[in-house]
Protein backbone atom coordinates (compact mmCIF):
# COMPACT_ATOMS: atom_id res chain seq x y z
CA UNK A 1 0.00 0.00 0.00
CA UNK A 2 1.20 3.26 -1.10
CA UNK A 3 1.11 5.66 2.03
CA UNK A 4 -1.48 8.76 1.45
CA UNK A 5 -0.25 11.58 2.89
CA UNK A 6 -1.84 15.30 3.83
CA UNK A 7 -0.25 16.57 0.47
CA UNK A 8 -1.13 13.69 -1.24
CA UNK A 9 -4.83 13.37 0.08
CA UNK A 10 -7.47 14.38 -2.12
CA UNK A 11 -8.96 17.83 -1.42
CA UNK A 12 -12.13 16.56 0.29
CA UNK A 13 -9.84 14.35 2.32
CA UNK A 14 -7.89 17.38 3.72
CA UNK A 15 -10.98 19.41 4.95
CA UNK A 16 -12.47 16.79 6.67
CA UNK A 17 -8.64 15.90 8.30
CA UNK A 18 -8.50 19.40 9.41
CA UNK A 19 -11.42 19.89 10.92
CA UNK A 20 -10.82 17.27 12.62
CA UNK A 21 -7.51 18.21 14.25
CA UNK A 22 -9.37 21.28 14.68
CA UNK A 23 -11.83 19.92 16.54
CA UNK A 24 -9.65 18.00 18.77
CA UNK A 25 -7.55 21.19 19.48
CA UNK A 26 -10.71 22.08 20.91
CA UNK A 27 -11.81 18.94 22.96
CA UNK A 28 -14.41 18.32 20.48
CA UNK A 29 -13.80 14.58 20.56
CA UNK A 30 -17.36 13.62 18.78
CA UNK A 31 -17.11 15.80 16.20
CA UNK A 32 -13.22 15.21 15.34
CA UNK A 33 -13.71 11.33 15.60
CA UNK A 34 -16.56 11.92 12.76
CA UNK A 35 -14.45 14.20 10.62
CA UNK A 36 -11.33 11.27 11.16
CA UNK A 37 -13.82 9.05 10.00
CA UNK A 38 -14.67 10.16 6.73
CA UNK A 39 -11.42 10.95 6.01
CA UNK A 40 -10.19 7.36 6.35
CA UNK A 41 -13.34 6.53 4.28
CA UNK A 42 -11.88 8.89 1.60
CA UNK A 43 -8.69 7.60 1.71
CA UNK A 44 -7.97 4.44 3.45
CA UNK A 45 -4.64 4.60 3.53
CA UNK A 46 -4.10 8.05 4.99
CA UNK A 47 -2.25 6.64 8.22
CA UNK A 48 -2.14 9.82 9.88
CA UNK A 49 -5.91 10.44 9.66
CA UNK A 50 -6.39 6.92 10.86
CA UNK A 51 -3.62 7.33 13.83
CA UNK A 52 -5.68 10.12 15.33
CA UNK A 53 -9.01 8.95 14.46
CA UNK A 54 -7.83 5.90 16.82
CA UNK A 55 -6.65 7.97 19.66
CA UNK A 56 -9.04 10.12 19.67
CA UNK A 57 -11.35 7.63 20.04
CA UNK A 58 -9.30 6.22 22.75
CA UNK A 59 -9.05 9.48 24.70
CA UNK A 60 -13.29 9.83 24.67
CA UNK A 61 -13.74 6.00 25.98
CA UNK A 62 -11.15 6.68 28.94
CA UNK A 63 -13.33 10.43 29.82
CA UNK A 64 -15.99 8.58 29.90
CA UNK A 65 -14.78 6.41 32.59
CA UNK A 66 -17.64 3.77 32.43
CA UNK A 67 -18.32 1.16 34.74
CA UNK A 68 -17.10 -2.49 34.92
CA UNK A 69 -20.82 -2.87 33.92
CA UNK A 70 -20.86 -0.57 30.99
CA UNK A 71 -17.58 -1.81 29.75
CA UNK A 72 -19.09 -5.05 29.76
CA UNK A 73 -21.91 -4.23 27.56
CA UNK A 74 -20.03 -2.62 25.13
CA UNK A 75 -17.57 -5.65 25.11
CA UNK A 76 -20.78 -7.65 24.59
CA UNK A 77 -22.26 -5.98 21.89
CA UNK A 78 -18.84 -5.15 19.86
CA UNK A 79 -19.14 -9.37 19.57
CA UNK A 80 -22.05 -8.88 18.22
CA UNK A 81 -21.24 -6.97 15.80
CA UNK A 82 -18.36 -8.56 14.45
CA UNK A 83 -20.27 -11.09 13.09
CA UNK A 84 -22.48 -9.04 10.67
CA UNK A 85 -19.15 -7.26 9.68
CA UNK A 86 -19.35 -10.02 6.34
CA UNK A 87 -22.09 -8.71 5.35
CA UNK A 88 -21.19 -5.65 4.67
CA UNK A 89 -20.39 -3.89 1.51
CA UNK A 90 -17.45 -2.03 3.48
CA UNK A 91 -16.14 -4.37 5.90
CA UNK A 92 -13.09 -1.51 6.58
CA UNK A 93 -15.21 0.89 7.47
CA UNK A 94 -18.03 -1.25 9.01
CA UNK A 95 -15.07 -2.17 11.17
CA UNK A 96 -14.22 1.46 11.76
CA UNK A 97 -17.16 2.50 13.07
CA UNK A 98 -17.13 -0.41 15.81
CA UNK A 99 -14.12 0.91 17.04
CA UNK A 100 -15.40 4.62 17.10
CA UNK A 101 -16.90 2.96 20.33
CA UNK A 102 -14.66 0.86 21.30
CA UNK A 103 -11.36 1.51 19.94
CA UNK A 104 -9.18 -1.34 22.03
CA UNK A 105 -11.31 -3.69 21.06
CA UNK A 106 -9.41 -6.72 20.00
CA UNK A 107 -12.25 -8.90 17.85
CA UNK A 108 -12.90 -5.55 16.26
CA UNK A 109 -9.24 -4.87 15.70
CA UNK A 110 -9.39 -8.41 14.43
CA UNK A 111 -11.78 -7.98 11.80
CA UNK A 112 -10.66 -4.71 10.84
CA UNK A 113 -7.17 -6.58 9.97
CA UNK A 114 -8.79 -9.31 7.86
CA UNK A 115 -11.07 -6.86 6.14
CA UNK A 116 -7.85 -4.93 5.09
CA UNK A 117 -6.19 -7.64 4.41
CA UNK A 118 -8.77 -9.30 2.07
CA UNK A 119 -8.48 -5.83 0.34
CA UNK A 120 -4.86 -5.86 -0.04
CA UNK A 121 -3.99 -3.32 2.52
CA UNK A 122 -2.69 -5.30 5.47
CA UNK A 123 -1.15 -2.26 6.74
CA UNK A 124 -4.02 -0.71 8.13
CA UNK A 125 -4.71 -3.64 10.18
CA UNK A 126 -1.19 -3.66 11.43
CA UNK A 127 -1.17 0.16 12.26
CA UNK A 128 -4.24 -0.45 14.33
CA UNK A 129 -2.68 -3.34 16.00
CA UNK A 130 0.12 -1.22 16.51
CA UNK A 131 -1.43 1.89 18.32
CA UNK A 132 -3.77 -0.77 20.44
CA UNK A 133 -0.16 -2.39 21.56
CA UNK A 134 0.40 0.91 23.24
CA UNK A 135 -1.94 0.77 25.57
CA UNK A 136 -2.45 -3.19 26.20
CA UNK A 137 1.60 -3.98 25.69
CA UNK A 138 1.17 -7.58 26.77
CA UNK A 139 -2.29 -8.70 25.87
CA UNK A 140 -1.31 -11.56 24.64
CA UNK A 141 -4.33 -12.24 21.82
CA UNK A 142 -3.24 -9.03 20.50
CA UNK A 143 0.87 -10.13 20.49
CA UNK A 144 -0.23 -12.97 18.79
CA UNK A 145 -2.13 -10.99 15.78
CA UNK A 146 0.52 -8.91 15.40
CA UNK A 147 3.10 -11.22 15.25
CA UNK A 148 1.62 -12.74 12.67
CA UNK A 149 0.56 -10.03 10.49
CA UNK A 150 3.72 -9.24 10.97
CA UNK A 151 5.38 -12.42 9.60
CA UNK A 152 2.77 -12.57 6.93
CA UNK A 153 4.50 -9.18 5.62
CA UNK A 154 7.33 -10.39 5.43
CA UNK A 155 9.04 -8.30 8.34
CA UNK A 156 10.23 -11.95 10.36
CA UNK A 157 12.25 -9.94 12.66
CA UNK A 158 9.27 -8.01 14.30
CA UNK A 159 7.18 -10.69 14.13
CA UNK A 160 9.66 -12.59 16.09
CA UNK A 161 9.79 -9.86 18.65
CA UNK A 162 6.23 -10.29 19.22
CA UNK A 163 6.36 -13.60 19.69
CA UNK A 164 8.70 -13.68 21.71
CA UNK A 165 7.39 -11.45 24.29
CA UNK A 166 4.49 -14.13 24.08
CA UNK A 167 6.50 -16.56 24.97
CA UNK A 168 7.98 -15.29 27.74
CA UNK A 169 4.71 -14.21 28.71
CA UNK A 170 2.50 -17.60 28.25
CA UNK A 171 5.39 -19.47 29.19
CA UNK A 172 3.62 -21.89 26.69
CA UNK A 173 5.53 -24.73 25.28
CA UNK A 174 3.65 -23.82 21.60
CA UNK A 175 4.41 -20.19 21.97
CA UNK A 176 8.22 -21.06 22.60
CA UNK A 177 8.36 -24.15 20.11
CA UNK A 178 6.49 -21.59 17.33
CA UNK A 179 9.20 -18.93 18.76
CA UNK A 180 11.85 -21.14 17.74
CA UNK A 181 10.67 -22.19 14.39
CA UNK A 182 10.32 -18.51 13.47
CA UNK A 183 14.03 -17.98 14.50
CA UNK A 184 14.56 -20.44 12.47
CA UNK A 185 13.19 -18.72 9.61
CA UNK A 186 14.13 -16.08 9.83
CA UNK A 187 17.81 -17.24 9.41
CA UNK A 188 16.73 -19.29 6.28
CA UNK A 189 15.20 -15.37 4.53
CA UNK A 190 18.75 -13.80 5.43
CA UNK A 191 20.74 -16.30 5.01
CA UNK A 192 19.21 -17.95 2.05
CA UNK A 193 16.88 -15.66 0.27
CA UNK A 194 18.64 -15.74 -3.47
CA UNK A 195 19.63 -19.45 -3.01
CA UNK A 196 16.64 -20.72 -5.10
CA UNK A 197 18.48 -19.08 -8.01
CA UNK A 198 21.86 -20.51 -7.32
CA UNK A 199 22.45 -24.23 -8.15
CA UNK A 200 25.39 -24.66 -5.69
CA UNK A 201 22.83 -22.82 -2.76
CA UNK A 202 20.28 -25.60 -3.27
CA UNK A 203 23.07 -28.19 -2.94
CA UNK A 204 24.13 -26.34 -0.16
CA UNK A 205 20.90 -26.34 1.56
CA UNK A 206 20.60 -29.98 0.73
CA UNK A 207 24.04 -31.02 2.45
CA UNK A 208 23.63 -32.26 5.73
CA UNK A 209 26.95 -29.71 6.85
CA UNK A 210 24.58 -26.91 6.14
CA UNK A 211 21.78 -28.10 8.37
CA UNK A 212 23.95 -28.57 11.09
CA UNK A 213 25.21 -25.03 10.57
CA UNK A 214 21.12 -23.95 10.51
CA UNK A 215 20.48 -25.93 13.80
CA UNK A 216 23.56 -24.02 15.65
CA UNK A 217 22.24 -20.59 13.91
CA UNK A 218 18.70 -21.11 15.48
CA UNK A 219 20.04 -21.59 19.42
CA UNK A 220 18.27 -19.17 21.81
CA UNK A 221 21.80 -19.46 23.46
CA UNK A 222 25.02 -20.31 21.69
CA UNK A 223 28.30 -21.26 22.90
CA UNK A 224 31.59 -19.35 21.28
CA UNK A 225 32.12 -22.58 19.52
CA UNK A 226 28.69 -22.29 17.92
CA UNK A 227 29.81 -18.76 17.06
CA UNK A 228 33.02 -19.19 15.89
CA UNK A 229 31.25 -21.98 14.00
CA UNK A 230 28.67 -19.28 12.53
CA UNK A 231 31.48 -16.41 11.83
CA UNK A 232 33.40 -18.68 9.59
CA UNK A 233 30.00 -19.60 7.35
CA UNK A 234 28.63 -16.06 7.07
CA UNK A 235 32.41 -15.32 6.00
CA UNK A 236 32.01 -17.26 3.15
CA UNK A 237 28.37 -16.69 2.69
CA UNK A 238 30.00 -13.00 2.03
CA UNK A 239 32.54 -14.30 -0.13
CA UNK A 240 29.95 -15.45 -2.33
CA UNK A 241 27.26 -12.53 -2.60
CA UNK A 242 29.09 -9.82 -1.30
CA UNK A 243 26.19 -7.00 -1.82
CA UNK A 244 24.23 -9.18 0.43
CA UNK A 245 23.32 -6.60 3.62
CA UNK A 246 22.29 -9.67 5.61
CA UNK A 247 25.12 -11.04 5.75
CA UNK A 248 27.23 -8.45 6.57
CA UNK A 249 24.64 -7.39 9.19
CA UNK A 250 24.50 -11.00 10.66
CA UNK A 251 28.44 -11.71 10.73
CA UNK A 252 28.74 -8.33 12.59
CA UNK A 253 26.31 -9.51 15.02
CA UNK A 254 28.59 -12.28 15.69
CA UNK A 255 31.49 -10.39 16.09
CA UNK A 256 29.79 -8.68 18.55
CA UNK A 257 28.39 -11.26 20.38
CA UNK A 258 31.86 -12.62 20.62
CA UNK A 259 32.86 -9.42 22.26
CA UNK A 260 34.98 -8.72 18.62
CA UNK A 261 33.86 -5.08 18.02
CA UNK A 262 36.33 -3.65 16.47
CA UNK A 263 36.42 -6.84 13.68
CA UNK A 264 32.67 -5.90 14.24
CA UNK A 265 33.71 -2.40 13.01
CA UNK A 266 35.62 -3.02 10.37
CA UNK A 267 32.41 -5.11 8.52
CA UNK A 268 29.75 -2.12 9.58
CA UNK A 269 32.54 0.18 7.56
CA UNK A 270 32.80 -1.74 4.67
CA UNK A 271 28.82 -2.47 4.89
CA UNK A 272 28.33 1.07 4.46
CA UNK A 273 30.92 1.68 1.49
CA UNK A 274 28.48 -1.15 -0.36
CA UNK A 275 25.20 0.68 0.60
CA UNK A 276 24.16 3.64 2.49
CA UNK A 277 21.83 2.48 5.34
CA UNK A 278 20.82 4.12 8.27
CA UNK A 279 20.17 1.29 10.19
CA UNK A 280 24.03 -0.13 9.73
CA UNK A 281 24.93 3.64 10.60
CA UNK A 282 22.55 3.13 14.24
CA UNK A 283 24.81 0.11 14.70
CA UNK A 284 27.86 1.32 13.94
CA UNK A 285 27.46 4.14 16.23
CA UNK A 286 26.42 1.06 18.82
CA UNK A 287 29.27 -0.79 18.21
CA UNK A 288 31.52 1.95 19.14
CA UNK A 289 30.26 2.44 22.56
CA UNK A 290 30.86 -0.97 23.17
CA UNK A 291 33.94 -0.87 22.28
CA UNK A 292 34.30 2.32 24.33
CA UNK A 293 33.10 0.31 27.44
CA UNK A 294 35.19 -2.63 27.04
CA UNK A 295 38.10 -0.46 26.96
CA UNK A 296 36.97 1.44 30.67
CA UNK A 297 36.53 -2.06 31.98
CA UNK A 298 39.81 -3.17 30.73
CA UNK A 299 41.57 0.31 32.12
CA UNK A 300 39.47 0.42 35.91
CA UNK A 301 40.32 -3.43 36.15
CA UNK A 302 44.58 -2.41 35.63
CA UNK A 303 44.09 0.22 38.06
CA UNK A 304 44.39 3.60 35.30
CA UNK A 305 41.42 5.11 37.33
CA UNK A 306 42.03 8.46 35.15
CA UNK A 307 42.38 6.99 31.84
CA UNK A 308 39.02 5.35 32.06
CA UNK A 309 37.14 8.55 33.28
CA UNK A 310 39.10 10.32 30.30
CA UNK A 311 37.42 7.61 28.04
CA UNK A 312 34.15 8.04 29.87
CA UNK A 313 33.94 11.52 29.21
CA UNK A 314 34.90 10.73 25.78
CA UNK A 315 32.20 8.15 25.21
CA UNK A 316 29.60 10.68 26.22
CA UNK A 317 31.55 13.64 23.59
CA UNK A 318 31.01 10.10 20.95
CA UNK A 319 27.35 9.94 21.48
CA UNK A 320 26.40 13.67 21.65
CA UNK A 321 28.30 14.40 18.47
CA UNK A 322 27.40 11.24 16.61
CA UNK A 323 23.52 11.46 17.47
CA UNK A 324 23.68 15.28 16.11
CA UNK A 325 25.51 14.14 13.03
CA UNK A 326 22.58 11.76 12.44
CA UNK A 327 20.43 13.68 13.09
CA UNK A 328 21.47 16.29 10.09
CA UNK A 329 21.69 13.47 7.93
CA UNK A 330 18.31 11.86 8.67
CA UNK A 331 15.91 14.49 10.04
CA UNK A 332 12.81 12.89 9.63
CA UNK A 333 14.21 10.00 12.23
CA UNK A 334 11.59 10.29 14.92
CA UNK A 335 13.88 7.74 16.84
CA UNK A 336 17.10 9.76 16.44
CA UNK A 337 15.09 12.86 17.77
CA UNK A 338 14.05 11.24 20.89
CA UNK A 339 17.55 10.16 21.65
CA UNK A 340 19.19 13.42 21.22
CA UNK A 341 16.48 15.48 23.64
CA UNK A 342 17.50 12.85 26.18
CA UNK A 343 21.06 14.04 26.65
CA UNK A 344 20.39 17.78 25.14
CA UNK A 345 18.13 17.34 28.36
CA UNK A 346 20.80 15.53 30.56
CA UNK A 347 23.15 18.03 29.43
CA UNK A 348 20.75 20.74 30.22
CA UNK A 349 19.98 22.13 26.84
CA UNK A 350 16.75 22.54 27.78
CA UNK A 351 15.51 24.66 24.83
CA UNK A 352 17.03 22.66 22.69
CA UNK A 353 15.41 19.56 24.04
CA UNK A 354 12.15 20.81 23.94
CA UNK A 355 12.82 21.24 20.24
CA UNK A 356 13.72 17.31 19.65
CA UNK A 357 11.24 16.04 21.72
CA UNK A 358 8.50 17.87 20.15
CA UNK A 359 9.44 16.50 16.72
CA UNK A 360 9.69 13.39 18.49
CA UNK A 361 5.90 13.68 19.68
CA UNK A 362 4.86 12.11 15.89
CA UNK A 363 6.44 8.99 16.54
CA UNK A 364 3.25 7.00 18.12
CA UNK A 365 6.02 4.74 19.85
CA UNK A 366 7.86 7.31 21.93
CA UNK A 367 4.82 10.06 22.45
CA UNK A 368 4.05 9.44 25.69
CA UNK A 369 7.79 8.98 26.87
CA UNK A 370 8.52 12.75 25.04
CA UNK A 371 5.64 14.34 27.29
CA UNK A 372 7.55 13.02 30.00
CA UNK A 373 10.61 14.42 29.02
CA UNK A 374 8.71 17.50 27.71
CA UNK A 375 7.36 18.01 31.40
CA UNK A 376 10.74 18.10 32.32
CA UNK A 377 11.82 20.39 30.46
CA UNK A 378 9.20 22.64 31.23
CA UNK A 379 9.82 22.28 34.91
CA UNK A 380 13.04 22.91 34.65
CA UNK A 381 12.51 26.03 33.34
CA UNK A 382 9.43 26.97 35.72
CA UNK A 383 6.45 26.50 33.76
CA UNK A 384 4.62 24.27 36.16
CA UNK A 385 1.26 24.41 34.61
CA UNK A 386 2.62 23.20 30.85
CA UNK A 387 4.33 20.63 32.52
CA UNK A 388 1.51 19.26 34.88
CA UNK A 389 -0.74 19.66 30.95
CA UNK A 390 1.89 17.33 29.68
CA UNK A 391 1.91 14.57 32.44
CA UNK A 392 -1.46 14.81 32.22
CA UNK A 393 -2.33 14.00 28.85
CA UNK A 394 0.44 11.46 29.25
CA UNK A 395 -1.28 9.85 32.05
CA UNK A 396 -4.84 9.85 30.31
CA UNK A 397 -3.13 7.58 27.36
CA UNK A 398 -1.95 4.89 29.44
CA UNK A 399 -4.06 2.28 30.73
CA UNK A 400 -1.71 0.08 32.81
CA UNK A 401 -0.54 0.99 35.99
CA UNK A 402 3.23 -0.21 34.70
CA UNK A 403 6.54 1.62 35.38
CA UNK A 404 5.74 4.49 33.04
CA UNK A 405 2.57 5.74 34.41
CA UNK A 406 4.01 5.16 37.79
CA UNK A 407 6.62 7.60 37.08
CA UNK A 408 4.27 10.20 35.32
CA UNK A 409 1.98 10.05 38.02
CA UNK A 410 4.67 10.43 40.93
CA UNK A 411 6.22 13.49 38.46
CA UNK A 412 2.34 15.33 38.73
CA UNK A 413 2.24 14.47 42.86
CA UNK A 414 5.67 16.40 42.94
CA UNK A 415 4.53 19.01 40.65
CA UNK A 416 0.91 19.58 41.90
CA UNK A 417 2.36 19.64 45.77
CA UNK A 418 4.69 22.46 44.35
CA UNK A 419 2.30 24.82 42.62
CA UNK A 420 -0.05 24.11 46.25
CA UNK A 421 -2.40 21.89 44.64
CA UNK A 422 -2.44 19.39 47.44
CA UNK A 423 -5.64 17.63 47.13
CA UNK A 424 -4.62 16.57 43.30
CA UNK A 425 -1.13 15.60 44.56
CA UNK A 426 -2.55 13.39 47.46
CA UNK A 427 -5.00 12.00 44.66
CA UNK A 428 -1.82 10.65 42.37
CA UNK A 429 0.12 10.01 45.19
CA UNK A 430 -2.89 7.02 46.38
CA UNK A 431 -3.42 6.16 42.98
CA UNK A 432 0.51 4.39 42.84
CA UNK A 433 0.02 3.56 46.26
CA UNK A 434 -2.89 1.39 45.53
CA UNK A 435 -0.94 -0.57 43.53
CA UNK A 436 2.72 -0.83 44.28
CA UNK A 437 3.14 -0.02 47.75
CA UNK A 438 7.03 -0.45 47.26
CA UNK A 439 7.52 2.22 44.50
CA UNK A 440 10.04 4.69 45.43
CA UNK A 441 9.33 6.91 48.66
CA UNK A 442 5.65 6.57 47.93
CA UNK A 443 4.62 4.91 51.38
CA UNK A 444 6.13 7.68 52.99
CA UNK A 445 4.49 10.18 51.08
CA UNK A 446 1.30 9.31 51.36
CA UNK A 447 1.10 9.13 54.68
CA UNK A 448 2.08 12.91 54.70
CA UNK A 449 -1.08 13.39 53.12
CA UNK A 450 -2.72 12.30 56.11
């Protein structure tokens, strides 16, 4: 599917996309959710229409704070509904409009999925997937959906991410055998992906040498005999298609793995002289660090205390310059963005990290973690009441009580206590004190409440 952008939507499309961001500005969820709607209907493959159609339909169903009751209706009915979903001449949008009421919905996410699918845009389904992951990380039904739409597209290494966070999850002997099998595969599409063209690959593949080598490559855990073992056969498998990426990638994974980083260097350099690739450049830039580290080890372990704060304080120059380079180079990296406010922040660049982190805002996976950092910011600089807006919206987009919201939420007591807002403060404080008495100073604190 060919991504439809604002500039590339048709005119129609546009209007009804800005009114309704427009509408949202103004907290006119209803309206904007309707306006999101027919956009998508317009254009189903404008992902950023759909994106805030989704969460704006998320933000509405947590205001509305219904009961255990209510939520169960809804639940009930959504089931329903799914099942007249065939019927319909739109099945997309017929699934749309289920989720305009309940947007985490996972047999509606479901069907929405197929539906796309069946009409050749399986990326829809994964986006929505995607945004619902957000705020149910480790439902499990949902891992296993998007796992496999995952696989299904061809992208074997998220897919095995998913899956393996299942695993580890279920603790399922299926989930973990299926875990394996996909690591499996996956080394068979990098490894192997041309060799149906190549004669001597299909006798390779056939020699009983090469399945051994396949069995070692899929270990969870391997020895440095199964490495060294692995390092010598992507060597070769170099020698013989040396434009392959995934080779290159793979064998500098093993030097790494093997502790090797600067051999692990030396192939991300020449990687890079084959084919310009951001992602090699990310690892590079990883690669050096470790490298970095293993040398402070190696210098606090012979006793040259100063030489290994002198490389400490280089590392840190390393990653401050290199992320800016990158950043230059690749400035629509959402990623890149997010990393660079974090030490323009630790650093205390604060303008400057209010910058990246508000670029970084558009990347669905690090939003709520750049309001964090954006409340920061603001607090450092003594804007209490845009930092308490930021934590708050943060807050209303997570529905687990995990390790995130806690921190939000203890960030608001601290900042509601200091602009005199007590009774608010008190409220956050008991709301991470209901569920992890433990965290931080938090039993303390709440009793000064009382």
């Amino acid at each position: 599917m060919e991504e439809i952008t604002k500039d590339t939507a048709s005119k129609k499309a546009r209007n009804f996309f800005d009114k309704g961001f427009s509408a949202l500005e103004s907290n006119n969820l209803d309206y904007a959710i309707d306006m999101f709607i027919h956009c998508v209907e317009l254009e189903p493959a404008f992902a950023q229409a759909r994106n805030y159609l989704r969460r704006t339909a998320i933000k509405r169903l947590k205001l509305k704070r219904a009961s255990k009751l209510g939520e169960g209706l809804t639940q009930i009915s959504t089931k329903f509904a799914t099942l007249k979903l065939g019927k319909s001449d739109n099945p997309i949008m017929a699934a749309e409009k289920l989720l305009k009421t309940n947007p985490l919905s996972i047999d509606a996410l479901k069907s929405l999925a197929e539906a796309a699918t069946a009409e050749e845009l399986p990326e829809i389904g994964l986006q929505s997937y995607q945004i619902a992951r957000e705020f149910k990380p480790d439902n499990t039904t949902l891992l296993r959906l998007t796992g496999d739409l995952y696989i299904e597209l061809g992208d074997i290494k998220s897919g095995r991410e998913c899956i393996e966070r299942l695993a580890e999850l279920t603790q399922d002997p299926e989930d973990i055998s299926r875990l394996k099998d996909i690591s499996a595969n996956e080394t068979i599409k990098s490894g192997y992906e041309d060799a149906a063209e190549k004669a001597d690959w299909r006798e390779a593949m056939k020699n009983k040498d090469e399945a051994i080598e396949l069995e070692v490559d899929s270990k969870l855990k391997k020895t440095q005999a199964d490495l060294d073992k692995l390092i010598a056969t992507t060597q070769a498998q170099i020698e013989h298609e040396p434009a392959n990426m995934n080779f290159r990638n793979k064998l500098a994974r093993l030097f790494t793995d093997s502790s090797m980083f600067e051999e692990a260097i030396d192939v991300l350099e020449q990687a890079l002289t084959v084919a310009n690739d951001p992602n090699i450049e990310q690892t590079l830039s990883a690669t050096r660090v470790k490298l970095i580290d293993q040398n402070i080890v190696e210098l606090r372990e012979a006793g040259q205390i100063e030489d290994a704060e002198s490389q400490e304080a280089a590392k840190q120059q390393f990653i401050f310059d290199d992320l800016q380079e990158r950043v230059k180079r690749y400035p629509n990296d959402l990623d890149l963005r997010y990393e660079l406010g974090i030490i323009l922040y630790d650093n205390s660049y604060i303008d400057e990290a209010i910058m990246s982190f508000q670029k970084a805002l558009l990347n669905p996976q690090k939003r709520v973690n750049s309001q964090e950092y954006l409340a920061k910011c603001h607090r450092a600089k003594g804007q209490l009441d845009m930092a308490r807006e930021r934590l708050e919206d943060a807050a209303s987009s997570l529905h687990s009580m995990d390790d995130l919201k806690k921190s939000i939420l203890y960030e608001l007591m601290d900042i509601c206590s200091e602009m005199g807002d007590n009774d608010k403060a008190s409220e956050y404080c008991k709301e991470i004190y209901k569920v992890d008495v433990s965290y931080r100073d938090i039993a303390d604190r709440v009793q000064t409440f009382y």
